[in-house]
N, C-alpha and C. Protein backbone atom coordinates (compact mmCIF):
# COMPACT_ATOMS: atom_id res chain seq x y z
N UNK A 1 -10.63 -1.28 12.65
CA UNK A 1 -11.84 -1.80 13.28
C UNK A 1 -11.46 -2.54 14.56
N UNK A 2 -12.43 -2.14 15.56
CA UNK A 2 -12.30 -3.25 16.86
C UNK A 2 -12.41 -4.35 16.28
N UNK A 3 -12.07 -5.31 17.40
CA UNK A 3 -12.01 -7.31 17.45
C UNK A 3 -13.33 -7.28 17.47
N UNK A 4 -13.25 -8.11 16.25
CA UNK A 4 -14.90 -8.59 16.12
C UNK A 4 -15.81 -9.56 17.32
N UNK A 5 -14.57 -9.82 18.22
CA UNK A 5 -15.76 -10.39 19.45
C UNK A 5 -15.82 -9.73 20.18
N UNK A 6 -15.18 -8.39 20.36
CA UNK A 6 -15.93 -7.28 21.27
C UNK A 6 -16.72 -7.04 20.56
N UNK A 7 -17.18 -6.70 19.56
CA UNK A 7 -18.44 -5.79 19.11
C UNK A 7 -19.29 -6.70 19.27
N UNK A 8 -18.94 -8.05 19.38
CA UNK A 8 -20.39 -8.47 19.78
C UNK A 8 -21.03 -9.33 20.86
N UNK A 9 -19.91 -8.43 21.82
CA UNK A 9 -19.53 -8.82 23.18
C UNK A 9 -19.43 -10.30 23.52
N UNK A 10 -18.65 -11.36 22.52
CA UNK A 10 -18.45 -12.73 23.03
C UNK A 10 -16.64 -12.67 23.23
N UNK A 11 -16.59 -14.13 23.82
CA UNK A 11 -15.03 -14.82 24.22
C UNK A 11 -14.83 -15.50 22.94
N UNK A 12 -13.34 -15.70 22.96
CA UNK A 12 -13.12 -16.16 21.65
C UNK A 12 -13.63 -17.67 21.25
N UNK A 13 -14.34 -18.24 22.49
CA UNK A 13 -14.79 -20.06 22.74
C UNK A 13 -15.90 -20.13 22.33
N UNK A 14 -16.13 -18.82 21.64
CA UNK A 14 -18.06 -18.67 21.47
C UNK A 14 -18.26 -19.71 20.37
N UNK A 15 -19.41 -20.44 20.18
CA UNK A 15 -19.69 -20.95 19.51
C UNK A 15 -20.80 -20.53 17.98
N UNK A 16 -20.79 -21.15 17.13
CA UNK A 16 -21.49 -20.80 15.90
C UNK A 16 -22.84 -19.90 16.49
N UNK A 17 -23.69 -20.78 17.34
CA UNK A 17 -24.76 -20.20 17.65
C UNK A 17 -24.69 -18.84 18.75
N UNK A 18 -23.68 -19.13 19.49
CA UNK A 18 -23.49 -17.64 20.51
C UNK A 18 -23.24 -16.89 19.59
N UNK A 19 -22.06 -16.83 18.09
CA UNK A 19 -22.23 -15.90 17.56
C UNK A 19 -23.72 -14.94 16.68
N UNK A 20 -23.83 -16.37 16.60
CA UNK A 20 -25.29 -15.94 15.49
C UNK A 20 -26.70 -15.36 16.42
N UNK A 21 -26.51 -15.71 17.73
CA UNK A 21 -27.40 -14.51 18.86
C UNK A 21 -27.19 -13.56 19.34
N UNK A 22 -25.59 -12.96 19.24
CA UNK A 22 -25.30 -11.98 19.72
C UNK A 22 -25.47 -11.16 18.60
N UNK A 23 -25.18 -11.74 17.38
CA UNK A 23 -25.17 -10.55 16.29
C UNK A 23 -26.83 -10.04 16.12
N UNK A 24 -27.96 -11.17 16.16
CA UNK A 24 -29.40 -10.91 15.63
C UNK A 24 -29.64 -9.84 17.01
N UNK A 25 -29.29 -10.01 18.10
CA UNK A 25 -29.66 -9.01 18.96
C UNK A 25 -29.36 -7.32 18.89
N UNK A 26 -27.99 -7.48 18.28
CA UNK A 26 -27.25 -6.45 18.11
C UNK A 26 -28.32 -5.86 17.45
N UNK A 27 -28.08 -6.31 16.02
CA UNK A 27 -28.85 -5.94 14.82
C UNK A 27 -29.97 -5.27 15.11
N UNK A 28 -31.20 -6.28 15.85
CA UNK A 28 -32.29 -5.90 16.19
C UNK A 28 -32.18 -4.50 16.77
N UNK A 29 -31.15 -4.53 17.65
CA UNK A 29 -31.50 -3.21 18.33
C UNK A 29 -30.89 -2.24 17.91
N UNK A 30 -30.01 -2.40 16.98
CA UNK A 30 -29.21 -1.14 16.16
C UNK A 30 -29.70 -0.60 14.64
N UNK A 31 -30.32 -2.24 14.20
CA UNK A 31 -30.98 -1.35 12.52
C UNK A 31 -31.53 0.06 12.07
N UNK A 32 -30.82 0.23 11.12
CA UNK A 32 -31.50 1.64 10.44
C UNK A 32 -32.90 1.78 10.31
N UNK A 33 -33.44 1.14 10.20
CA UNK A 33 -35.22 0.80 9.60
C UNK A 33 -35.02 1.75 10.84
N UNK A 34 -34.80 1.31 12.31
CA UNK A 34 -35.89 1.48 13.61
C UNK A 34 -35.12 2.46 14.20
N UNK A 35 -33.86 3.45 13.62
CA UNK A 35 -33.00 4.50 13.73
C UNK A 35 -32.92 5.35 12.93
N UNK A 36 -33.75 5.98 12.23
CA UNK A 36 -33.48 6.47 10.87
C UNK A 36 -33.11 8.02 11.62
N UNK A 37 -31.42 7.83 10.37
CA UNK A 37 -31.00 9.06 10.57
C UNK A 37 -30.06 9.17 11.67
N UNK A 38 -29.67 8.04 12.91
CA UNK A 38 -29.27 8.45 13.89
C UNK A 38 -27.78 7.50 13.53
N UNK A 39 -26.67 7.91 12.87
CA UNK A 39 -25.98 7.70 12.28
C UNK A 39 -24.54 6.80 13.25
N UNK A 40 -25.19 6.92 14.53
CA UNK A 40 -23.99 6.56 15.88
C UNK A 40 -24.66 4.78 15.91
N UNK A 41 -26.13 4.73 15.69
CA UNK A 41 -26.53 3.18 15.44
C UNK A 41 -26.58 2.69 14.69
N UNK A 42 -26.24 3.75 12.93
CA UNK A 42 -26.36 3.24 12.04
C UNK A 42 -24.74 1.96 11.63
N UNK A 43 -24.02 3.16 12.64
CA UNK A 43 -22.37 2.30 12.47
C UNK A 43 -22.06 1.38 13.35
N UNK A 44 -22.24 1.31 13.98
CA UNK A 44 -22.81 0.30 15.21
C UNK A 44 -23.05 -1.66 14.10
N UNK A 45 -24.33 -0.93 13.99
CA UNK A 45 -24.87 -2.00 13.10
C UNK A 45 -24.20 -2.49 11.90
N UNK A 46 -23.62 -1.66 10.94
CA UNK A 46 -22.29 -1.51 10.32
C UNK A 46 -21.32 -2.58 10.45
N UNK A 47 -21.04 -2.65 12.23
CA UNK A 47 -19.53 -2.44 12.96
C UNK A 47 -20.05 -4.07 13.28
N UNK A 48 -21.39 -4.39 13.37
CA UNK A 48 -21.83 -5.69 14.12
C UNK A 48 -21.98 -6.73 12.68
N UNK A 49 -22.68 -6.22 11.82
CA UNK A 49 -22.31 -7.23 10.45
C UNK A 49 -21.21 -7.27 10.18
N UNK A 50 -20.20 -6.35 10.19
CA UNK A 50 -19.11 -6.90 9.51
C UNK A 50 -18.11 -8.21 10.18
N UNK A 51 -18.35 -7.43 11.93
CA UNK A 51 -17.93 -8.85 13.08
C UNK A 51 -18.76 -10.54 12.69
N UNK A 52 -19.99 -9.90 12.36
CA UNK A 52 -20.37 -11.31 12.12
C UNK A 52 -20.13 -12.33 10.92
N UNK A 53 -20.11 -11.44 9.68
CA UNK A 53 -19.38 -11.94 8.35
C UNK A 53 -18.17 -13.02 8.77
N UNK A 54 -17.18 -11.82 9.69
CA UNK A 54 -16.28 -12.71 9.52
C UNK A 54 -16.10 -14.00 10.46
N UNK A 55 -17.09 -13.65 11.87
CA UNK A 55 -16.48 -14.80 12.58
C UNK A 55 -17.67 -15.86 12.42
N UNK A 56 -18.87 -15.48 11.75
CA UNK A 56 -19.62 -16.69 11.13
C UNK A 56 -19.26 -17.85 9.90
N UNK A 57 -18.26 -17.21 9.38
CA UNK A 57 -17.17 -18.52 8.35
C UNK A 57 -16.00 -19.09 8.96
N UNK A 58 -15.82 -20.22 8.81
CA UNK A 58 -15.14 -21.30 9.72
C UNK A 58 -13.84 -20.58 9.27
N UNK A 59 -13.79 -20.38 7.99
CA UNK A 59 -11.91 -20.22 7.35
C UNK A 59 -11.68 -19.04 8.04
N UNK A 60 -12.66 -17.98 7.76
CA UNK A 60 -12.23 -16.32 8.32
C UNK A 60 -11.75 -16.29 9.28
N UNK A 61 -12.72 -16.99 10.22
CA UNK A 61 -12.74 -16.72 11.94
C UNK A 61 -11.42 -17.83 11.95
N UNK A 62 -10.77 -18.64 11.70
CA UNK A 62 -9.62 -19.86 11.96
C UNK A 62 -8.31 -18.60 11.34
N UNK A 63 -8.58 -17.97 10.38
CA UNK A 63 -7.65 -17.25 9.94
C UNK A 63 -7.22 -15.95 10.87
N UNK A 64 -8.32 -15.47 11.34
CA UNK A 64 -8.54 -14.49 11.83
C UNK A 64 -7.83 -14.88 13.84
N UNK A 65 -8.03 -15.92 13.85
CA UNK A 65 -7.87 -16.53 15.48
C UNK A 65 -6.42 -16.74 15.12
N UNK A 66 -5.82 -17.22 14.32
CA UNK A 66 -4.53 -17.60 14.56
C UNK A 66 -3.63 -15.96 13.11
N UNK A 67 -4.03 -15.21 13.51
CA UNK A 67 -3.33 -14.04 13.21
C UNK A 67 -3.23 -13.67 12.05
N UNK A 68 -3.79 -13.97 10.96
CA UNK A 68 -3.26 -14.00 9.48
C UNK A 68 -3.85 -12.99 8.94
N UNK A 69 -5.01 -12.84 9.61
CA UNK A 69 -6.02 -11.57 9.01
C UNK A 69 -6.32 -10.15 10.02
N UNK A 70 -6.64 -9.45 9.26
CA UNK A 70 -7.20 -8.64 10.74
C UNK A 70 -8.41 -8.37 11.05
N UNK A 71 -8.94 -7.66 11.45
CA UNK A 71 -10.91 -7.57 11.67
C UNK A 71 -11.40 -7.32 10.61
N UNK A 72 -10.74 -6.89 9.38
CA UNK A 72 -11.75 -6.17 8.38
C UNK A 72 -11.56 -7.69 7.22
N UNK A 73 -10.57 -8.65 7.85
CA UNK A 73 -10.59 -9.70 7.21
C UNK A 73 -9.17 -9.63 5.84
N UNK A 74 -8.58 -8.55 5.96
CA UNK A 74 -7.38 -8.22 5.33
C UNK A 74 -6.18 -8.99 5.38
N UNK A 75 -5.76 -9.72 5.18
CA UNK A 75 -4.46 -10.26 5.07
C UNK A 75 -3.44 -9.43 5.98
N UNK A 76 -2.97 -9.98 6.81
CA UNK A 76 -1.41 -9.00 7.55
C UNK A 76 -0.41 -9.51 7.26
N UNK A 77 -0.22 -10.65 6.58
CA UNK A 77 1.01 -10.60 6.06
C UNK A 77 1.27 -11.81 4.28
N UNK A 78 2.36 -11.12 4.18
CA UNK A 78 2.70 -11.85 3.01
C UNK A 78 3.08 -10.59 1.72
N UNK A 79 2.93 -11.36 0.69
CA UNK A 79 3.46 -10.24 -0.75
C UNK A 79 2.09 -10.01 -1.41
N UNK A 80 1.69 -8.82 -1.77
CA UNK A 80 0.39 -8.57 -2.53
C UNK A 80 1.21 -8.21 -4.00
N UNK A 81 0.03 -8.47 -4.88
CA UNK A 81 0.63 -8.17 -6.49
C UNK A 81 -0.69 -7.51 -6.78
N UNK A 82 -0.62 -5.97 -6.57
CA UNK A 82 -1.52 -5.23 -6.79
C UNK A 82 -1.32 -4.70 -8.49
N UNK A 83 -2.59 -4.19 -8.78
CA UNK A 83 -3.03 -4.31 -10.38
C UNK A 83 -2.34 -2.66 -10.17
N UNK A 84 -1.71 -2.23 -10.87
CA UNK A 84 -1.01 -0.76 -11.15
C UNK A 84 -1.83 0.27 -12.18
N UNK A 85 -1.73 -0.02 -13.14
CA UNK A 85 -3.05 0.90 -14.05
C UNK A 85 -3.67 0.41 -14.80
N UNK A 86 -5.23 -0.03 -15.27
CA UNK A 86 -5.89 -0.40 -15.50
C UNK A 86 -5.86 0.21 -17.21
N UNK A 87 -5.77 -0.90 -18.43
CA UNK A 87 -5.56 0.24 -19.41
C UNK A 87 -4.58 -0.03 -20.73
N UNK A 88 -2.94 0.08 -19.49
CA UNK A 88 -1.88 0.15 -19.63
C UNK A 88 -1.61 -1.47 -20.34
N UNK A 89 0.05 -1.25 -20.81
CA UNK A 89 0.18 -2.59 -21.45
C UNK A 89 -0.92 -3.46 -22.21
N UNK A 90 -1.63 -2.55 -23.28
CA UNK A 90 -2.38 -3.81 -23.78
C UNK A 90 -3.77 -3.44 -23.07
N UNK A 91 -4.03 -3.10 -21.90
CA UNK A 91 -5.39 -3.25 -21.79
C UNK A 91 -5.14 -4.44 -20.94
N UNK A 92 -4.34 -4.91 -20.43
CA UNK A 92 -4.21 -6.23 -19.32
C UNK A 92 -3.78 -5.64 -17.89
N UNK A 93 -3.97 -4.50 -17.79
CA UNK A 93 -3.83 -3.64 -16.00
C UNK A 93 -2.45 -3.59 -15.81
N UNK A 94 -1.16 -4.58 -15.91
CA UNK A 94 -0.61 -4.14 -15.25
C UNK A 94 0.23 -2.95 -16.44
N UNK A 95 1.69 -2.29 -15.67
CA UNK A 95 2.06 -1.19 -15.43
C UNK A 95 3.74 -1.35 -16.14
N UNK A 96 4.33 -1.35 -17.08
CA UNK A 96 5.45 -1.59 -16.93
C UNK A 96 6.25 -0.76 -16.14
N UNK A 97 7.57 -0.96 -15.06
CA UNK A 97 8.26 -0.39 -14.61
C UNK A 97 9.51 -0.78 -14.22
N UNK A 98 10.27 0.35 -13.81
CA UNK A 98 11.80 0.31 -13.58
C UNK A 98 11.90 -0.73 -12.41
N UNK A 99 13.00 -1.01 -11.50
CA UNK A 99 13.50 -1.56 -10.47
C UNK A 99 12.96 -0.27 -9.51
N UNK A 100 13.19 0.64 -9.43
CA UNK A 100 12.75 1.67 -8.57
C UNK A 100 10.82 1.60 -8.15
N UNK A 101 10.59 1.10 -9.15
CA UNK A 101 8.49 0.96 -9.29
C UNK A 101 8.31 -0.11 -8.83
N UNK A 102 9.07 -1.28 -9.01
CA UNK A 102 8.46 -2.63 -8.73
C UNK A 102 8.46 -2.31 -7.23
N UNK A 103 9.45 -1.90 -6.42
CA UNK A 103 9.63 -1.99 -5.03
C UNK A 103 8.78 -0.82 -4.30
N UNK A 104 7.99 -0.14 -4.52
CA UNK A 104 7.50 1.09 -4.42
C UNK A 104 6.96 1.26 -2.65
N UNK A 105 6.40 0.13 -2.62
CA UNK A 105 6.07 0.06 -1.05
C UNK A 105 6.83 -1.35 -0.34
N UNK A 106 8.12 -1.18 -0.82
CA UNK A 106 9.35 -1.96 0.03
C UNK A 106 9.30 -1.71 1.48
N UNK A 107 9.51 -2.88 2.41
CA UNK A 107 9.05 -2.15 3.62
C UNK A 107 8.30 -1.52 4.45
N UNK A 108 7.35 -1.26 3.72
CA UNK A 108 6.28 -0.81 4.79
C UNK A 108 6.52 -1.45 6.00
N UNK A 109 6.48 -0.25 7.01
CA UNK A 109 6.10 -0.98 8.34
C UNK A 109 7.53 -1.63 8.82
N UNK A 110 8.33 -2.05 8.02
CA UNK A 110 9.90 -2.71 8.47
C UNK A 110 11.19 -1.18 8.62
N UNK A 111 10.48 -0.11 8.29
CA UNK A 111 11.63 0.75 8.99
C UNK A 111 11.71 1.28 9.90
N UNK A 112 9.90 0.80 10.87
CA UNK A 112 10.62 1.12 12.32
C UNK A 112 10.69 -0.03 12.93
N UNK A 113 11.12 -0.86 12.64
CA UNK A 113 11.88 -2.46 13.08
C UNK A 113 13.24 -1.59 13.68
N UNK A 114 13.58 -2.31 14.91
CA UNK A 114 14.56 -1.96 15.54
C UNK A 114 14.53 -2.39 16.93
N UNK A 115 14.66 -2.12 17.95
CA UNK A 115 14.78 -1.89 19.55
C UNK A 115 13.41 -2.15 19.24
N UNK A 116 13.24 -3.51 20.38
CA UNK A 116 11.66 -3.78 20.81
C UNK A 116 10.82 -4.31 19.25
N UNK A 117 11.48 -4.89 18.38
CA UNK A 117 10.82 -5.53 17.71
C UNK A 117 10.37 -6.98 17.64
N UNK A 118 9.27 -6.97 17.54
CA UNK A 118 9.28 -8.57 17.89
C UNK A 118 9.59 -9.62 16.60
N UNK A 119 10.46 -10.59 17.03
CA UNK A 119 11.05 -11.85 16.11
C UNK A 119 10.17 -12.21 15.77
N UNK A 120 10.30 -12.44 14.05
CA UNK A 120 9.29 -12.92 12.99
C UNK A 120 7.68 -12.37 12.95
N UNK A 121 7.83 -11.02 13.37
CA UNK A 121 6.79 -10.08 13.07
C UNK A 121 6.46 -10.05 11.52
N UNK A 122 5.55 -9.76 11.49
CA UNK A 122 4.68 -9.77 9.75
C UNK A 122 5.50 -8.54 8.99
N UNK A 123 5.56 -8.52 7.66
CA UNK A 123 5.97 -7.61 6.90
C UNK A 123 5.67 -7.74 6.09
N UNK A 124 5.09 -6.53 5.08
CA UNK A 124 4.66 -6.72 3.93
C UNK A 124 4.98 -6.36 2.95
N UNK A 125 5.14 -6.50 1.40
CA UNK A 125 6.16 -6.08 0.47
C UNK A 125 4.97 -6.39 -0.59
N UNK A 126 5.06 -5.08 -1.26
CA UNK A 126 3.91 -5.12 -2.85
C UNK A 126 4.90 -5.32 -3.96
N UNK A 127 4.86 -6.26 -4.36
CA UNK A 127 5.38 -6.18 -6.03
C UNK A 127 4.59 -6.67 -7.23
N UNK A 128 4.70 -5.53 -8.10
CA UNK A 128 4.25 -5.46 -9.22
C UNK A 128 5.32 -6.17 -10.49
N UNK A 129 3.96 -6.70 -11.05
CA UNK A 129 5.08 -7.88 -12.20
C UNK A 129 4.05 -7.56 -13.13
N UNK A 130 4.63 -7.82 -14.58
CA UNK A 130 3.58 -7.71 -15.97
C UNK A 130 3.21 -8.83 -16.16
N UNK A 131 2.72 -8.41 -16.68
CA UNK A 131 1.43 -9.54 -17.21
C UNK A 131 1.67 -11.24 -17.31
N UNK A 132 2.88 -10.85 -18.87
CA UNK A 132 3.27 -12.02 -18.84
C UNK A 132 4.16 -12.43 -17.58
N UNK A 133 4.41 -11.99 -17.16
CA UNK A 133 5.60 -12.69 -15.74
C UNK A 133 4.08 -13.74 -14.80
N UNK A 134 3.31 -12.64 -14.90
CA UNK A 134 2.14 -13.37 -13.80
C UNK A 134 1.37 -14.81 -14.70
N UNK A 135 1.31 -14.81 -16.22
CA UNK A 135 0.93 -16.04 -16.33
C UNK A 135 2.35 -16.89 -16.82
N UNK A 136 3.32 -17.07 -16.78
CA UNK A 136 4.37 -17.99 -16.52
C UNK A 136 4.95 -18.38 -15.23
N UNK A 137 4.63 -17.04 -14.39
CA UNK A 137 5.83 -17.82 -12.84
C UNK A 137 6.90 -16.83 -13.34
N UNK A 138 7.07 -16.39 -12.54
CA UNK A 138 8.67 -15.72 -12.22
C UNK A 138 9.72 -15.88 -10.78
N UNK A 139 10.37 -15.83 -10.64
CA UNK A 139 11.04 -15.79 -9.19
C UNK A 139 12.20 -14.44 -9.29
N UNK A 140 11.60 -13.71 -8.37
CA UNK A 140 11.96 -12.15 -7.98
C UNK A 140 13.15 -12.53 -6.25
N UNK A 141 14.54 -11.37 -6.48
CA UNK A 141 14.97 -11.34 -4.87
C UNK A 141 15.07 -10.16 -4.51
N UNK A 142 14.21 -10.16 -3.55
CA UNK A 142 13.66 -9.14 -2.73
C UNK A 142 14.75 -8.75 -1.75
N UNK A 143 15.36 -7.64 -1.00
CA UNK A 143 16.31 -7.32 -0.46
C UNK A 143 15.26 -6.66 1.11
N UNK A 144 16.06 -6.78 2.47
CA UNK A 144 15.03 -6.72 3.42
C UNK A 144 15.55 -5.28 4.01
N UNK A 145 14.81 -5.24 5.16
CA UNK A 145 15.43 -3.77 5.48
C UNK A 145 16.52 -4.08 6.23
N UNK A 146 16.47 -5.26 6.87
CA UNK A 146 17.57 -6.32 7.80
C UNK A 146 19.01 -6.25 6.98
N UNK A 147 19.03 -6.17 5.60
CA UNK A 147 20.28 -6.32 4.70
C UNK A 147 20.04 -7.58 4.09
N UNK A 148 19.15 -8.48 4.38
CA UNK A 148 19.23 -10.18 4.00
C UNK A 148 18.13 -10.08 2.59
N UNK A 149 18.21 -11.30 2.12
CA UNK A 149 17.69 -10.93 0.69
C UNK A 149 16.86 -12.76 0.47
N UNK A 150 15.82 -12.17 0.07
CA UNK A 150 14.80 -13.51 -0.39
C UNK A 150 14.56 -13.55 -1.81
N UNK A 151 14.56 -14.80 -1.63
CA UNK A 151 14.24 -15.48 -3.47
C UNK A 151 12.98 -15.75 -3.40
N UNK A 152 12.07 -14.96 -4.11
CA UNK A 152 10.42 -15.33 -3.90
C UNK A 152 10.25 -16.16 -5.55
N UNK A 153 9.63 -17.08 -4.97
CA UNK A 153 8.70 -17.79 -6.55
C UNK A 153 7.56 -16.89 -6.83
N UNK A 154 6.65 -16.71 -7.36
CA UNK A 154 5.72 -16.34 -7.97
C UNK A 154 5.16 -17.02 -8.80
N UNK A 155 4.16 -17.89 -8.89
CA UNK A 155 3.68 -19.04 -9.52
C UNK A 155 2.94 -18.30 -10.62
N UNK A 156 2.87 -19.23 -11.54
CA UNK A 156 2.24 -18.92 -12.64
C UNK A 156 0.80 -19.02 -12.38
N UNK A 157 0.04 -17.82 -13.36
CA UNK A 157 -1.33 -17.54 -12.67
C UNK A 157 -1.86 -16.81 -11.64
N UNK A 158 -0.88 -16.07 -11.25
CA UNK A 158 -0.81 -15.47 -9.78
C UNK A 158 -1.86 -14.02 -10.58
N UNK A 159 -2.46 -13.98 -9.19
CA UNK A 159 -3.50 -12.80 -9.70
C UNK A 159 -3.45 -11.48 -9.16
N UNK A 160 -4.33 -10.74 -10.46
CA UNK A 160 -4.18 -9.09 -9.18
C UNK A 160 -4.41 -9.32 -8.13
N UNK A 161 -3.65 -8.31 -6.78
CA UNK A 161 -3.82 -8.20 -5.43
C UNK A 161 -3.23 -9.69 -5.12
N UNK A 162 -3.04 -10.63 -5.12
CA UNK A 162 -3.18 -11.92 -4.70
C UNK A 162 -1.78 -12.32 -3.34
N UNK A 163 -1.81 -12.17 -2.19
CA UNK A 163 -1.03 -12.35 -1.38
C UNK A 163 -0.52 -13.75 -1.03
N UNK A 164 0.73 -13.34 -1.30
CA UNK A 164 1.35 -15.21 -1.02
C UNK A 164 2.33 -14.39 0.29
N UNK A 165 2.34 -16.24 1.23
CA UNK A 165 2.44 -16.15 2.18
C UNK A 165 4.01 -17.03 2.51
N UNK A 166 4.90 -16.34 2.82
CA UNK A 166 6.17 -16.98 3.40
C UNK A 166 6.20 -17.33 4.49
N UNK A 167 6.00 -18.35 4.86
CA UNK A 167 6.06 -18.81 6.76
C UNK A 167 7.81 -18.81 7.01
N UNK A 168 7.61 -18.19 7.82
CA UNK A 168 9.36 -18.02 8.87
C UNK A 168 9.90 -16.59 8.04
N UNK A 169 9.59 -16.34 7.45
CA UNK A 169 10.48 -15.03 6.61
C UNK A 169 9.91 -13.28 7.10
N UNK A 170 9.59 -13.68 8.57
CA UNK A 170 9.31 -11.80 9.18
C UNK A 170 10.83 -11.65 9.47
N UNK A 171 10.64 -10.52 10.34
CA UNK A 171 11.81 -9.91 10.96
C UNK A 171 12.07 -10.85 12.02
């Protein structure tokens, strides 16, 4: 998705209310009601609520201004602990697996780190833990594409999907 203050053509100094007039204008003139069928205003309008969702909440838009998120409001960096099969183990989602499974999307995005990478760029690393690991706390070491190796905590209670955030630990 474009930057949510182009779509709704403000500077990033805009204030609560510049946002909240640029979006009702948008709207007005892009809604489906008064387009039906014409599917280029229907996304438009789409493209203008979702800009406004996020930069109408103080946390989003603060998260979103100082880099943490991206337009769709996604997290760009940190460790996600995504739910693996729903079912499995008990009927509690997660997945048991080897050393080869936990790391499955190791790196993303860090193997074309090289020439022209920028220092302490975001990286993201999914690991999957069972059940019980997620309500006790575990501490996992993660190996980088760099060769260097991190000791992550994992707090007890940690939830599906739930991204924790290492400050100083990019490339």
């Amino acid at each position: 998705m474009r930057d949510p203050y182009d779509i709704l053509g403000l500077g990033r100094a805009a204030s609560d209310d510049d946002v909240k007039r640029a979006y009702r204008k948008i709207a007005k003139e892009t809604h489906p009601d008064m387009h039906p069928g014409n599917a280029v205003m229907e996304q438009r309008f789409k493209e203008a609520t979702t800009a406004y969702d996020l930069l109408s909440d103080k946390e989003k838009r603060g998260q979103y201004d100082r880099g943490e998120i991206d337009a769709e409001g996604k997290p760009k960096g940190g460790f996600a602990f995504n739910q693996a099969n729903p079912g499995s183990a008990g009927g509690f989602g997660f997945r048991g697996a080897g050393m080869e499974d936990i790391f499955s999307d190791l790196f993303r995005g860090a193997r074309r780190a090289g020439v022209g990478q920028i220092p302490g760029a975001d990286v993201r690393y999914t690991v999957r833990i069972d059940f019980l690991a997620s309500a006790k706390g575990v501490r996992r070491q993660i190996s980088r594409h760099d060769g260097k190796s991190l000791n992550v905590n994992i707090p007890a209670g940690t939830e599906n999907g739930q991204t924790l955030r290492l400050k100083g630990q990019g490339l």
